[in-house]
C-alpha atoms as a PDB file:
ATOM      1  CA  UNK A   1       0.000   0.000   0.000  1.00  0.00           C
ATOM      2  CA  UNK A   2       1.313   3.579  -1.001  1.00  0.00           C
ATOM      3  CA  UNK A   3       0.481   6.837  -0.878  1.00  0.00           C
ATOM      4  CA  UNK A   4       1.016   9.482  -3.413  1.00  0.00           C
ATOM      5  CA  UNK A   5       2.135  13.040  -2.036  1.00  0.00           C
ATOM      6  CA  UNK A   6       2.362  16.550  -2.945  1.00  0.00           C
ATOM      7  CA  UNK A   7       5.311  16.376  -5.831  1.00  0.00           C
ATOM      8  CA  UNK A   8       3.814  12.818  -7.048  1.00  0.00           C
ATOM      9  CA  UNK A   9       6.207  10.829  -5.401  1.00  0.00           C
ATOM     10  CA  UNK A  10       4.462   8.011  -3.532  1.00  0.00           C
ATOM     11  CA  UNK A  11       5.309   7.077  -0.360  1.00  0.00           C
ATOM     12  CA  UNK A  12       4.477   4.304   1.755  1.00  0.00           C
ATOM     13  CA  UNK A  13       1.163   4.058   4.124  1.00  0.00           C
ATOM     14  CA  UNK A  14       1.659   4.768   7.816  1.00  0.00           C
ATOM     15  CA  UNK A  15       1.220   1.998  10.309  1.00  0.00           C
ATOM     16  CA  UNK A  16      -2.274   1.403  12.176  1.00  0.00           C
ATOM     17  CA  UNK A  17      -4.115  -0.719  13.857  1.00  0.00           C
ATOM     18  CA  UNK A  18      -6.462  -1.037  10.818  1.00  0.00           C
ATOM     19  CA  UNK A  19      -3.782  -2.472   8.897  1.00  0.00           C
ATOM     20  CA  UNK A  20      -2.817  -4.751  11.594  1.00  0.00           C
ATOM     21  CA  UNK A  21      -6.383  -6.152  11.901  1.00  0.00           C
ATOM     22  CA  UNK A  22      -6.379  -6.168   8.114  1.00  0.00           C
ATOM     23  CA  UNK A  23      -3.129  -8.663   8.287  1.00  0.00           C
ATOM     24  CA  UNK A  24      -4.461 -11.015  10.813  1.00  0.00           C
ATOM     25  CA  UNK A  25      -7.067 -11.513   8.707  1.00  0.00           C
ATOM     26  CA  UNK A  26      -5.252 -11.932   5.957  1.00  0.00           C
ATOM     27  CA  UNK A  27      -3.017 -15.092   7.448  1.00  0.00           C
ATOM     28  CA  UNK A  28      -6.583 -16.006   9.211  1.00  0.00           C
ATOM     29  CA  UNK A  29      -5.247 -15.417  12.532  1.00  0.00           C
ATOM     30  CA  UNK A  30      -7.827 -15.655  15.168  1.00  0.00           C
ATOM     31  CA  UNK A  31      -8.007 -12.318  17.435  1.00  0.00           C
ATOM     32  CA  UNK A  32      -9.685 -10.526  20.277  1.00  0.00           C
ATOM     33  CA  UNK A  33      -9.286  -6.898  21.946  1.00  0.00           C
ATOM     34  CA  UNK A  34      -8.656  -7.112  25.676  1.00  0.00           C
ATOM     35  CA  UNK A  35      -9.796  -4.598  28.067  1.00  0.00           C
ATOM     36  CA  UNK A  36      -7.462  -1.662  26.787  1.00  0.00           C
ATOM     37  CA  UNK A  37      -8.550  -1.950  23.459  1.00  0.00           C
ATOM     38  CA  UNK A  38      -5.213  -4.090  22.189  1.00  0.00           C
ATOM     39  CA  UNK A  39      -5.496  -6.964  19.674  1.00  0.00           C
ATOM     40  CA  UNK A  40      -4.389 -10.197  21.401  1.00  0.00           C
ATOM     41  CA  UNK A  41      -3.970 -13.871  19.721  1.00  0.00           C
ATOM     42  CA  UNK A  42      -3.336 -17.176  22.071  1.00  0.00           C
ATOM     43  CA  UNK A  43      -1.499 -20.143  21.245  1.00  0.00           C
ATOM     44  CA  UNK A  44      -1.211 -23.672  22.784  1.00  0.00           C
ATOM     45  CA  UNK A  45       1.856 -22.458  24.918  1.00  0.00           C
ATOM     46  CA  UNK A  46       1.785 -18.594  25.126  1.00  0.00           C
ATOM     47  CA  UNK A  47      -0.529 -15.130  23.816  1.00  0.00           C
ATOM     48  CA  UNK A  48       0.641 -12.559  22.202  1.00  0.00           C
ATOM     49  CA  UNK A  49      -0.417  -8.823  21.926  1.00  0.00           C
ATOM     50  CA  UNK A  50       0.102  -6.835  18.558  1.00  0.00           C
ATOM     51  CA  UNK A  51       0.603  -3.168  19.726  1.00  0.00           C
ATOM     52  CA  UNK A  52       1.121  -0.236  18.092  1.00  0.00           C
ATOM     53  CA  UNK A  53       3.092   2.562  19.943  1.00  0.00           C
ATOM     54  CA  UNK A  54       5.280   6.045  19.416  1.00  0.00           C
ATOM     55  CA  UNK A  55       4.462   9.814  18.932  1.00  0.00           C
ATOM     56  CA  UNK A  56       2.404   9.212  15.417  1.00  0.00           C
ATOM     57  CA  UNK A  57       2.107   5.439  16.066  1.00  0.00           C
ATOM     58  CA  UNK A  58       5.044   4.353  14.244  1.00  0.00           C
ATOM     59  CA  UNK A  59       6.202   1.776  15.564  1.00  0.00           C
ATOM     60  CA  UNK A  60       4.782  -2.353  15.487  1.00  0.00           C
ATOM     61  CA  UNK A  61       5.655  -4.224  18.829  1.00  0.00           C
ATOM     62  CA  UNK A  62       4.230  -7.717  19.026  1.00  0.00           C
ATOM     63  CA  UNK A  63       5.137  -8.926  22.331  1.00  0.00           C
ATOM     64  CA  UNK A  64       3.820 -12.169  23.765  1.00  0.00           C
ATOM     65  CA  UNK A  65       3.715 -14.439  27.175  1.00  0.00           C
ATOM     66  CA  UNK A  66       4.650 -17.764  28.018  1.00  0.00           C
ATOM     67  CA  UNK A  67       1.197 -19.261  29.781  1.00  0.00           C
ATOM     68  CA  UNK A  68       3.041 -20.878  32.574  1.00  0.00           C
ATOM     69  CA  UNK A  69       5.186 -19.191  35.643  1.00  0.00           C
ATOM     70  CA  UNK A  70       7.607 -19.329  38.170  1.00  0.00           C
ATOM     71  CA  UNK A  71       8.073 -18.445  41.645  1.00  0.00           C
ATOM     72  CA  UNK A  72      10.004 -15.249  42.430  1.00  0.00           C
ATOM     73  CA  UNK A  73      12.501 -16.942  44.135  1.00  0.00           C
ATOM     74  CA  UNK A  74      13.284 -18.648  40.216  1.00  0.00           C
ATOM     75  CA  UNK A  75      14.086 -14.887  38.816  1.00  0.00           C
ATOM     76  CA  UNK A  76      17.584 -15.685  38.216  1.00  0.00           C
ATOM     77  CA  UNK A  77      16.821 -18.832  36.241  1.00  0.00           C
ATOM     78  CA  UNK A  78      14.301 -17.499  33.894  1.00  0.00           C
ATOM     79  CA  UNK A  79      17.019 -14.689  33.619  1.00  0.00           C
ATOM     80  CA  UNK A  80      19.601 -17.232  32.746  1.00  0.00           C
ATOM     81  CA  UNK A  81      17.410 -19.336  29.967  1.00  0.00           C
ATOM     82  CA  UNK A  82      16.262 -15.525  28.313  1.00  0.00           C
ATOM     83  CA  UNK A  83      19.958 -15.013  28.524  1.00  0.00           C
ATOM     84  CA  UNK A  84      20.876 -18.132  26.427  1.00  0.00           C
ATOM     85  CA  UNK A  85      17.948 -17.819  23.993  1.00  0.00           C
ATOM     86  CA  UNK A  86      19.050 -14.189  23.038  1.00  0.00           C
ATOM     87  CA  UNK A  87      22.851 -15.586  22.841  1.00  0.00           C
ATOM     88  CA  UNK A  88      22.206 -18.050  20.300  1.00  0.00           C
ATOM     89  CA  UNK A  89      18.940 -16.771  18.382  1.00  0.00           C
ATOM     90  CA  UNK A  90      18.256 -13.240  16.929  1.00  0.00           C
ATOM     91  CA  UNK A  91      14.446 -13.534  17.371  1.00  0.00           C
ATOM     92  CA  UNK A  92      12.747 -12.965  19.522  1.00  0.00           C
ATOM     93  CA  UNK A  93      14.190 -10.744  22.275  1.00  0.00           C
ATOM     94  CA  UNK A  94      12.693 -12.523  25.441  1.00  0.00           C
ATOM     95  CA  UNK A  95      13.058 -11.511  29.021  1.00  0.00           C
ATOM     96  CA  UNK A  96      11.532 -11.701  32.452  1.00  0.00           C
ATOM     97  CA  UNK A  97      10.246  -9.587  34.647  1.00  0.00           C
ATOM     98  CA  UNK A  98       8.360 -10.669  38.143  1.00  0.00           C
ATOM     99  CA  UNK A  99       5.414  -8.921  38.420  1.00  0.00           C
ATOM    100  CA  UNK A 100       2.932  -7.239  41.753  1.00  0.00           C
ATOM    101  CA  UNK A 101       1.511 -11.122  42.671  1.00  0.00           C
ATOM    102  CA  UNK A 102       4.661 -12.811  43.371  1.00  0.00           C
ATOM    103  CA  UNK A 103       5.260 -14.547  39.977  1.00  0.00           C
ATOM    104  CA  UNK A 104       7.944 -14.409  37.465  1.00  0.00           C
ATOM    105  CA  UNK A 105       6.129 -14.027  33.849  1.00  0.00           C
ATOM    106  CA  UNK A 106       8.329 -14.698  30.882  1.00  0.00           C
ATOM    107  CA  UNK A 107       7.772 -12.638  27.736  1.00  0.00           C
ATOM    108  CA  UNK A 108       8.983 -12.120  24.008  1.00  0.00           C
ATOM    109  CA  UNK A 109       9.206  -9.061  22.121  1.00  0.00           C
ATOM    110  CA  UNK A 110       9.742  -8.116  18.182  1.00  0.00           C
ATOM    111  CA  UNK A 111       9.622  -4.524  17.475  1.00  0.00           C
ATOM    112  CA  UNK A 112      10.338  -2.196  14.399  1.00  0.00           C
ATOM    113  CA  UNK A 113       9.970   1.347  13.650  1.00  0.00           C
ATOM    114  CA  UNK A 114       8.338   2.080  10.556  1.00  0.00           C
ATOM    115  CA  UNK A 115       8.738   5.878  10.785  1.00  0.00           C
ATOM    116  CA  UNK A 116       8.299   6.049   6.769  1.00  0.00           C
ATOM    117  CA  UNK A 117       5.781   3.558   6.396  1.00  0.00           C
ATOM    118  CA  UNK A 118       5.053  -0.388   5.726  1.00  0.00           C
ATOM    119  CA  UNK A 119       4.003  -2.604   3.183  1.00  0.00           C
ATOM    120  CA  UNK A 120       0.984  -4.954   3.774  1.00  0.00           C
ATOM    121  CA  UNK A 121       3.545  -7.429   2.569  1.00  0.00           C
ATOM    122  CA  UNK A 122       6.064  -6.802   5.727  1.00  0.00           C
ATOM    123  CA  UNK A 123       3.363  -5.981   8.349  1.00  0.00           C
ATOM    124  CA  UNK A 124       2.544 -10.203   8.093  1.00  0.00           C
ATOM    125  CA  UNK A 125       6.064 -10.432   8.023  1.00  0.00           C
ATOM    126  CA  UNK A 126       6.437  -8.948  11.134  1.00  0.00           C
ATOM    127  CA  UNK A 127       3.626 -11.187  12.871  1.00  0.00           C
ATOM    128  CA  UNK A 128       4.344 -13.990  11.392  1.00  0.00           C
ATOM    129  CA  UNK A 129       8.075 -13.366  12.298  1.00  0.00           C
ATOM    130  CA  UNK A 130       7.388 -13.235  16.193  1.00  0.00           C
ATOM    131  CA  UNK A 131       4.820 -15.431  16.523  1.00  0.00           C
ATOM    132  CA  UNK A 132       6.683 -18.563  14.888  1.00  0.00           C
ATOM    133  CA  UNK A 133       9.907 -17.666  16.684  1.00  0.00           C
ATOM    134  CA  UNK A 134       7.944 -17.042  19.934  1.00  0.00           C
ATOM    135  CA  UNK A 135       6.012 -20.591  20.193  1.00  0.00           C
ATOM    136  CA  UNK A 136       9.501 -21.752  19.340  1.00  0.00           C
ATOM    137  CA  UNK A 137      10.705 -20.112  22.398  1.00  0.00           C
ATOM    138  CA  UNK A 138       7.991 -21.362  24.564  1.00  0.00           C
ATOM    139  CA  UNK A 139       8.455 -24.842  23.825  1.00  0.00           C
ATOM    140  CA  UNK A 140      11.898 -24.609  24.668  1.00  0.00           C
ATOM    141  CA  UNK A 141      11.024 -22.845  28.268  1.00  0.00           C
ATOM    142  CA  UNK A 142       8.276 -26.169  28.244  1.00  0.00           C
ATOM    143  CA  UNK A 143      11.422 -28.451  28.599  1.00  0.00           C
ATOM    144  CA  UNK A 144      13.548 -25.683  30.534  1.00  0.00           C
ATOM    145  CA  UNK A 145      10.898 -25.517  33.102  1.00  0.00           C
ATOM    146  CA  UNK A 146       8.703 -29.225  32.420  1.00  0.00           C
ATOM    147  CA  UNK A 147       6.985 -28.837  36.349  1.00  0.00           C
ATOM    148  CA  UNK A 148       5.736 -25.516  36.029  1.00  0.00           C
ATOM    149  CA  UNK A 149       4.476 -25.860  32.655  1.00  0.00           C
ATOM    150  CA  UNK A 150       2.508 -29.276  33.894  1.00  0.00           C
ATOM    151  CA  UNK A 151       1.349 -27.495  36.689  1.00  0.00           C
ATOM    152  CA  UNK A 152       0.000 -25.014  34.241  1.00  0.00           C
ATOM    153  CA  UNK A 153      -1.638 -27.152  32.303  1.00  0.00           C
ATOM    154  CA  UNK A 154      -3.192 -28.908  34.840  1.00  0.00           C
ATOM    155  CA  UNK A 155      -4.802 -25.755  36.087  1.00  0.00           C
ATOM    156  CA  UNK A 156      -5.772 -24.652  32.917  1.00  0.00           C
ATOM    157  CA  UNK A 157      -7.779 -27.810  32.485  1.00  0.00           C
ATOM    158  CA  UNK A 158      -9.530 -27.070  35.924  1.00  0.00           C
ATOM    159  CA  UNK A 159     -10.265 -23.927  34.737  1.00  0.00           C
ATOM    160  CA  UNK A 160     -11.904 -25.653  31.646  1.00  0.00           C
ATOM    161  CA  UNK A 161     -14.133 -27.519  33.497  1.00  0.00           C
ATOM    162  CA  UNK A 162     -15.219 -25.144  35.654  1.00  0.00           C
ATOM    163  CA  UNK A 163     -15.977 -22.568  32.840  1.00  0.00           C
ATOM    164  CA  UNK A 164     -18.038 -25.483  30.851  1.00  0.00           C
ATOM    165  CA  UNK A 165     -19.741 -25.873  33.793  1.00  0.00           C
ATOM    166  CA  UNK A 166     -20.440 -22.577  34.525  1.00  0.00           C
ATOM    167  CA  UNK A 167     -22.261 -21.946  31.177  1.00  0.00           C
ATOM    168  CA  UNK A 168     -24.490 -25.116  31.556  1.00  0.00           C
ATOM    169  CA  UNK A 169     -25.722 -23.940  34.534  1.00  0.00           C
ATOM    170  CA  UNK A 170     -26.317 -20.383  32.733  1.00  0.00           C
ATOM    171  CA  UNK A 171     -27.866 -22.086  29.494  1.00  0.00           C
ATOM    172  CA  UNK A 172     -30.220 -24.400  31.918  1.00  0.00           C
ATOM    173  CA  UNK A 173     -30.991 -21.201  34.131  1.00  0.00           C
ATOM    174  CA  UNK A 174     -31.793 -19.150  30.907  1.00  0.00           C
ATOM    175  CA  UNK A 175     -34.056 -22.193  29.515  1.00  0.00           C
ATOM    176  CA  UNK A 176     -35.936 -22.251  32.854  1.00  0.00           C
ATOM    177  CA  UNK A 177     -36.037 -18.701  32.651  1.00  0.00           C
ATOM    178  CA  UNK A 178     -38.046 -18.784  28.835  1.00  0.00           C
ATOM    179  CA  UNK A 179     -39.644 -21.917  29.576  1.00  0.00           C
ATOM    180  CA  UNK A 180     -38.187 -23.295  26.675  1.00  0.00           C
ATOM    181  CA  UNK A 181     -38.437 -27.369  25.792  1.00  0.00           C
ATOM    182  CA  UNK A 182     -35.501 -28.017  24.166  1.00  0.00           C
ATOM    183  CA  UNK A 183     -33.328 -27.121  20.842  1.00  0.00           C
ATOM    184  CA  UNK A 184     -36.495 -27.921  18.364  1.00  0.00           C
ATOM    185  CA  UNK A 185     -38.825 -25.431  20.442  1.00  0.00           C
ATOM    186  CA  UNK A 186     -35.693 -22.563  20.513  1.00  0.00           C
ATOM    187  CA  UNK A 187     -36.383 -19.336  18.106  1.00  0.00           C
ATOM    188  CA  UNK A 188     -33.539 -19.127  15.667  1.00  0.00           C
ATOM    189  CA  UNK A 189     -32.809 -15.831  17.332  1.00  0.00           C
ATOM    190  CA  UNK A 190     -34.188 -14.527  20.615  1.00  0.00           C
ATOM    191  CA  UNK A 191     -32.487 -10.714  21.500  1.00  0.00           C
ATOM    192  CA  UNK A 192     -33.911 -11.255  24.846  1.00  0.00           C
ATOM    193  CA  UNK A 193     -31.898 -14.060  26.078  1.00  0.00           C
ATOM    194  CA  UNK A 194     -29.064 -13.249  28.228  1.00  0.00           C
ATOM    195  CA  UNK A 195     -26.541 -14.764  25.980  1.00  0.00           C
ATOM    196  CA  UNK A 196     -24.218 -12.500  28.582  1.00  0.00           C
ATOM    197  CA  UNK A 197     -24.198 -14.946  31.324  1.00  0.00           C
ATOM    198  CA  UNK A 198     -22.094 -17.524  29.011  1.00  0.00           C
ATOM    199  CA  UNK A 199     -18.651 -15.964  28.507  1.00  0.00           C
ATOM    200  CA  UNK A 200     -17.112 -17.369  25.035  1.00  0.00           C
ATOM    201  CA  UNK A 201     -13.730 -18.688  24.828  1.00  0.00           C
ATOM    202  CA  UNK A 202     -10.643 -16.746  24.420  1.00  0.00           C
ATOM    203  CA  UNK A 203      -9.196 -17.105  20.706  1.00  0.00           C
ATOM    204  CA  UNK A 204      -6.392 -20.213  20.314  1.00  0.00           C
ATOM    205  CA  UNK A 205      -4.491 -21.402  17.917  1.00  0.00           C
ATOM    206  CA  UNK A 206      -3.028 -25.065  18.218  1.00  0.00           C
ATOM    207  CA  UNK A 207       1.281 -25.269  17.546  1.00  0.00           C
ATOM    208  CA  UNK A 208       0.102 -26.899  13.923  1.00  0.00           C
ATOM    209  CA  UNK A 209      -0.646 -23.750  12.909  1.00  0.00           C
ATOM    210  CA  UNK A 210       1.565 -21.089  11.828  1.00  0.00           C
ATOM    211  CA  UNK A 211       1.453 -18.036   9.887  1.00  0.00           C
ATOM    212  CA  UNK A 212       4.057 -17.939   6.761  1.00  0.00           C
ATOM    213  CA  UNK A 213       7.225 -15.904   7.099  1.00  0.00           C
ATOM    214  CA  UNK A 214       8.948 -15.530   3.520  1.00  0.00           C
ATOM    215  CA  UNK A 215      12.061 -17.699   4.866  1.00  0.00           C
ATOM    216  CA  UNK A 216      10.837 -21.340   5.665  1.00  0.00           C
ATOM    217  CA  UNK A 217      12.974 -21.066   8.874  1.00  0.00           C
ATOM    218  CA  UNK A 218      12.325 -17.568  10.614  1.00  0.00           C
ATOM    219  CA  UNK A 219      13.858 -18.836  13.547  1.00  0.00           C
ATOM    220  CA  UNK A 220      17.355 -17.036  12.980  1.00  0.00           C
ATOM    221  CA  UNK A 221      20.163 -18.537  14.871  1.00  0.00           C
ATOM    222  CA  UNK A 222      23.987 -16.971  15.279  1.00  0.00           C
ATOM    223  CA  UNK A 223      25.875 -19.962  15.982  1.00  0.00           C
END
């Protein structure tokens, strides 16, 4: 995409968060705003969160979380295994940080200022960029840290459960509620049912699926 200005030379679009939703379409990328309004995309072993930041939004940060966590006391082993990922690898730049609830979070980050503007072309570059390096980088913290990320799981499921559960009770209630009989008696639409009380699930994507970087492996590595 390019612009045309004033003495005909064209010039390439600004960045936005259009364009961004525009790409994720694109690579069919399932995503969600979270409560400030920033686009956000889960994967089997970490989110990520495609920001836009800079005095005339210029720059494209896609930053994303490892699911599991550690205690506080861990800091200076996540430290170490960001430390040896960034050594050896070029993407992404990872990190940790422990946060206000006593737990150590692990998180990537791929950023680029496009000052002058971007092609269509290298915004899913850029995506597709950190999000295939970044489930690479949470499968390796999977074996770096295998307890924590069982534990994970295994709360995850609970959660699961409990969420199902949840909405049966809210679809029975709301049945009760309308007196309806069953899915043969149900309007194909009824605006009055509160639809509100079942909360849907958060967008995933499985490790199967990636989006395509240009280079087969994006994953660059310095040794």
């Amino acid at each position: 995409m390019a612009f045309v200005d004033n003495d005909g030379a064209a010039t390439l679009a600004p960045l936005s968060q259009e364009r961004i939703v525009a790409a994720l379409e694109r690579d069919k990328i399932i995503y969600a705003y979270d409560s400030d309004n920033d686009l956000a995309a889960g994967w089997e072993h970490g989110g990520f969160f495609f920001l836009i930041g800079g005095e005339s939004d210029e720059y494209l940060r896609v930053q994303g979380r490892w699911y599991a966590s550690l205690s506080t006391d861990r800091l200076g082993e996540a430290i170490q295994a960001c430390n040896e990922w960034n050594i050896h690898t070029i993407w992404p730049k990872t990190y940790a940080v422990a946060n206000d609830v006593n737990e150590v979070v692990i998180m990537t980050e791929h950023s680029v200022d496009y000052e002058h503007g971007v092609t269509d072309a290298q915004i899913s570059q850029h995506i597709a960029c950190a999000i295939s390096t970044g489930t690479q980088f949470f499968e390796y913290l999977n074996e770096t840290f295998p307890q924590e990320w069982e534990a994970y799981q295994v709360q995850a499921e609970a959660q699961a459960i409990a969420v199902a559960e949840a909405q049966a009770v809210a679809e029975a209630e709301a049945d009760a509620r309308y007196n309806f009989k069953g899915d043969s008696d149900r309007p194909e639409e009824d605006l009055t049912r509160p639809d509100s009380l079942a909360l849907p699930e958060p967008p995933f994507h499985d490790s199967s699926y990636q989006p395509q970087a240009e280079e087969d492996d994006s994953r660059k590595s310095e040794d």
